[in-house]
N, C-alpha and C. Protein backbone atom coordinates (compact mmCIF):
# COMPACT_ATOMS: atom_id res chain seq x y z
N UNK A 1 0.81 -1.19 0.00
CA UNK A 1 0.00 0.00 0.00
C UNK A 1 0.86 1.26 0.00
N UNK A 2 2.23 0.67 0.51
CA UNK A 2 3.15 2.22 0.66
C UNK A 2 3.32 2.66 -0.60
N UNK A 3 3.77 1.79 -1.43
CA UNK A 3 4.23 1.97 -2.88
C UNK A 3 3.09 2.74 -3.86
N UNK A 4 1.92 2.33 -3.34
CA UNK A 4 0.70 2.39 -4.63
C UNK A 4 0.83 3.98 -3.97
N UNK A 5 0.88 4.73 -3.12
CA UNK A 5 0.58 6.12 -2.34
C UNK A 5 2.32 7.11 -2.71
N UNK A 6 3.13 6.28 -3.21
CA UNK A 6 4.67 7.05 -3.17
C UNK A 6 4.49 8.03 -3.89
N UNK A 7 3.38 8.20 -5.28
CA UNK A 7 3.83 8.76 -6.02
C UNK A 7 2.63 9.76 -6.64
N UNK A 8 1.59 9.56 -5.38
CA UNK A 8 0.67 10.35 -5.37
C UNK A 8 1.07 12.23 -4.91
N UNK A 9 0.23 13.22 -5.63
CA UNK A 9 0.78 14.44 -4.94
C UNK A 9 -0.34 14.63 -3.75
N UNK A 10 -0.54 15.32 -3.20
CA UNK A 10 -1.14 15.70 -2.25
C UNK A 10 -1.86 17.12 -2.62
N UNK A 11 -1.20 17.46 -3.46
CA UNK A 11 -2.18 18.57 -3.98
C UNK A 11 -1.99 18.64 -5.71
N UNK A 12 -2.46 19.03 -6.56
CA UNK A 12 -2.93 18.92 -8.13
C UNK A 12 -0.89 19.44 -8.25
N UNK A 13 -0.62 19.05 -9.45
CA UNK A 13 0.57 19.71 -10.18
C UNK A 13 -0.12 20.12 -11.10
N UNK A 14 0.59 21.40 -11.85
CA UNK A 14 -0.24 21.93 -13.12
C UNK A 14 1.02 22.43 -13.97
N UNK A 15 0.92 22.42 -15.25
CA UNK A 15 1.62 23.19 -15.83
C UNK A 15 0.87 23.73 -16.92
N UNK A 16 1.64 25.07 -18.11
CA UNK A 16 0.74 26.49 -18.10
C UNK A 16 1.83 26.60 -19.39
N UNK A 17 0.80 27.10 -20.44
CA UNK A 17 1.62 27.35 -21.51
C UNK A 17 0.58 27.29 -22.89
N UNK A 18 0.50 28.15 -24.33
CA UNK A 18 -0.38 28.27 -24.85
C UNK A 18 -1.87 28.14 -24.29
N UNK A 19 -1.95 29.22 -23.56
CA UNK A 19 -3.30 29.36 -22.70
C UNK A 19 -3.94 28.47 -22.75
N UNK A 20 -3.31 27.52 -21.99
CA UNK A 20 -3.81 26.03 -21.79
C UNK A 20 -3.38 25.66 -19.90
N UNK A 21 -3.77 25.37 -18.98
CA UNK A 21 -3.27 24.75 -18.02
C UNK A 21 -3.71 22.87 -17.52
N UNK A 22 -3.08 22.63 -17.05
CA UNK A 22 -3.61 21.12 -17.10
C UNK A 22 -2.81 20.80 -15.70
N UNK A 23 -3.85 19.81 -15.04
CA UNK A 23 -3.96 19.19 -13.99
C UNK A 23 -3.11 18.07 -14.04
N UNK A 24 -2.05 17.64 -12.92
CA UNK A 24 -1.98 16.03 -13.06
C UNK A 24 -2.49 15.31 -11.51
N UNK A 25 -2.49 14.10 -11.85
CA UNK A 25 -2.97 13.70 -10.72
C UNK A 25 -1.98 12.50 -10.11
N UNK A 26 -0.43 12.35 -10.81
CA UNK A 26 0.14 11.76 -10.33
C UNK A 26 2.10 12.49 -11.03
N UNK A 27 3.24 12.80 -10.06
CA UNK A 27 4.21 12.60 -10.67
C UNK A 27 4.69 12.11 -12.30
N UNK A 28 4.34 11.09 -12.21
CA UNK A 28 4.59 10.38 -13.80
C UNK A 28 3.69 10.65 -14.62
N UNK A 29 2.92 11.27 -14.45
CA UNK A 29 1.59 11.81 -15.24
C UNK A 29 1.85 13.21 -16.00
N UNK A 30 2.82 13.69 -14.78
CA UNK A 30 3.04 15.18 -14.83
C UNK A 30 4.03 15.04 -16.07
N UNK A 31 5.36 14.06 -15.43
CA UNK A 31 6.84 13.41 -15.92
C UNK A 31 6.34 13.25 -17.86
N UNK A 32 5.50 12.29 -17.57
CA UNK A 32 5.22 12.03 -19.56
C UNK A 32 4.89 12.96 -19.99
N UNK A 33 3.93 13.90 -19.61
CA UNK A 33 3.73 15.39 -20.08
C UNK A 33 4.72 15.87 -20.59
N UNK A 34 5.46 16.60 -19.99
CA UNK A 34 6.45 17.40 -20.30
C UNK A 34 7.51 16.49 -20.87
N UNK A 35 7.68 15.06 -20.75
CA UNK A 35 8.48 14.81 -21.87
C UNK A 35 7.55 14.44 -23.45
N UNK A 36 6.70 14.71 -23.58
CA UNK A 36 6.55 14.94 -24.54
C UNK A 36 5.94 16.42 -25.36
N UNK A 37 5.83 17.05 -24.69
CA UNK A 37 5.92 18.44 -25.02
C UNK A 37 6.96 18.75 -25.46
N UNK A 38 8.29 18.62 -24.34
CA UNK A 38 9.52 18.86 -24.84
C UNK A 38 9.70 18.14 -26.10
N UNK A 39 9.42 16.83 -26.34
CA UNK A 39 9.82 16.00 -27.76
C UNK A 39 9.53 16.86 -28.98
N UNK A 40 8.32 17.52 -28.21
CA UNK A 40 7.76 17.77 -30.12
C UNK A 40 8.52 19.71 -30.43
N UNK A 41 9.24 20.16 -29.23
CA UNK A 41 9.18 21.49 -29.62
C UNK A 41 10.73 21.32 -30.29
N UNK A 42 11.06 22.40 -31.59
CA UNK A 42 12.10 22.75 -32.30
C UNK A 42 13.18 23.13 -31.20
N UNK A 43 14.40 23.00 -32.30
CA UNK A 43 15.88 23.50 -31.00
C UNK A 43 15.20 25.20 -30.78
N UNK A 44 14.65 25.83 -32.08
CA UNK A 44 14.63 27.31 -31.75
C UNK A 44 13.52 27.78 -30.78
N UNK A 45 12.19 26.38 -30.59
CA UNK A 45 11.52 27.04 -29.81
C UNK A 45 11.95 26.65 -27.83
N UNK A 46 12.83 25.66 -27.87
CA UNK A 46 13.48 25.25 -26.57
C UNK A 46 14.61 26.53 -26.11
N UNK A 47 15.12 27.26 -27.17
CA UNK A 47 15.65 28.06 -26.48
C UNK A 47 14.89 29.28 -26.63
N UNK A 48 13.97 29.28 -26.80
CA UNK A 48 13.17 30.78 -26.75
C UNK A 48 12.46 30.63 -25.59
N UNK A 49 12.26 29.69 -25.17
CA UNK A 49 11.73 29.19 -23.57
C UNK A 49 12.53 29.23 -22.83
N UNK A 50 13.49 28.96 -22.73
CA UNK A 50 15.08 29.01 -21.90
C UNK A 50 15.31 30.05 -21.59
N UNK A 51 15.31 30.86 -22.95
CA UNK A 51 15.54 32.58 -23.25
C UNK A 51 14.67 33.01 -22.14
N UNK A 52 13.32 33.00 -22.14
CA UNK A 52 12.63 33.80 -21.49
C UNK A 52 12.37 33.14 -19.74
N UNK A 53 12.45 31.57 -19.61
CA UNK A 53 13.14 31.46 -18.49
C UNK A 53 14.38 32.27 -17.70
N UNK A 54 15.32 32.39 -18.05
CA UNK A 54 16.53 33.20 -17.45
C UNK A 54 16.32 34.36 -17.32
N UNK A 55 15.45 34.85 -18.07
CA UNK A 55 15.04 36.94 -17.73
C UNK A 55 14.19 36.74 -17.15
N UNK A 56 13.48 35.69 -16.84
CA UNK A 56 12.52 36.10 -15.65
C UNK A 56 12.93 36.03 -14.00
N UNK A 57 14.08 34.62 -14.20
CA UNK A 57 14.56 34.41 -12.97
C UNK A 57 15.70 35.49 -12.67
N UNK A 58 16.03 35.82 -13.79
CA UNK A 58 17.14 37.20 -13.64
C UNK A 58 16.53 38.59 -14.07
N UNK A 59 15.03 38.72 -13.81
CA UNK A 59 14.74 39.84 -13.93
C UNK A 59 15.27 41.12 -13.02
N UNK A 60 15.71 41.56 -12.07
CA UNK A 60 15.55 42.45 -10.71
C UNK A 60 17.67 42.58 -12.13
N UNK A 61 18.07 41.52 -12.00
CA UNK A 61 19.59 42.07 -12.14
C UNK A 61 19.92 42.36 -13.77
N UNK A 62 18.85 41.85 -14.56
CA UNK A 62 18.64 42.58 -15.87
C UNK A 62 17.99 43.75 -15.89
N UNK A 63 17.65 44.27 -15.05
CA UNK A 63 17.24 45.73 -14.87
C UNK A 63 18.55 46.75 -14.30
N UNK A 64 18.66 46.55 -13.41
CA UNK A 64 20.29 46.79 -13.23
C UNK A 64 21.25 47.15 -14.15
N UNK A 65 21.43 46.08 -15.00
CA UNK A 65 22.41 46.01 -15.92
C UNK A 65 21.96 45.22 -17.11
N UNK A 66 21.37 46.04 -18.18
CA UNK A 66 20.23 45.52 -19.21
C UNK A 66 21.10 44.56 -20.22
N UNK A 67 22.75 45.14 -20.57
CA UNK A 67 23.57 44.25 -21.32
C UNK A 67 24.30 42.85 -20.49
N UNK A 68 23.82 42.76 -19.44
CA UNK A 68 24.50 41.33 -18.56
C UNK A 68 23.58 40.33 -19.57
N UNK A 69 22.61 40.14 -20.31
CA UNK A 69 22.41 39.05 -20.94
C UNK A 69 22.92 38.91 -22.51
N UNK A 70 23.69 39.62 -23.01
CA UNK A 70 24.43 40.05 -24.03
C UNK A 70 25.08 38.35 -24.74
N UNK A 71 26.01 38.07 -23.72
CA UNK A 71 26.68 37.21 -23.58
C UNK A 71 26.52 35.96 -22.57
N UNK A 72 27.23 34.46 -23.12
CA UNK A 72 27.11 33.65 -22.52
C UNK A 72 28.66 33.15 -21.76
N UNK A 73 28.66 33.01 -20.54
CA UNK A 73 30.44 32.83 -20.37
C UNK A 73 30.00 31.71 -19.65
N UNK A 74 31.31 30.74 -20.42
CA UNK A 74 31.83 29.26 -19.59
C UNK A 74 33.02 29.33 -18.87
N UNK A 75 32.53 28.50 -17.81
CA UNK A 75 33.85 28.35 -16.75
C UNK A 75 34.09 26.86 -16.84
């Protein structure tokens, strides 16, 4: 019984995108979702999502300093 309950959420997961949101009702439910969303999108539309991921999480220090996303540097 522990196992059949491991992988239940306790509250809805959702994810949000082409004014669409959708419910899951289990981890792996959520998991196949998004790997197949991801399957079907182009290299250019994965990084235009990426793109706009990172300015949002780096919004407050792209305001600051509007050319810090100019460039990409590896260490």
């Amino acid at each position: 019984m522990e196992e059949k309950n491991k992988n239940q959420l306790n509250e809805p997961s959702f994810a949000y995108g082409k004014k669409r949101i959708k419910f899951f009702s289990s981890l792996e439910e959520e998991n196949e979702y998004n790997h197949r969303y991801d399957a079907n999108l182009t290299p250019e539309e994965r990084l235009r999502e990426v793109t706009q991921l990172i300015k949002t999480i780096f919004r407050e220090e792209l305001k600051k300093n509007p050319t810090l996303g100019n460039r990409i540097y590896f260490s």
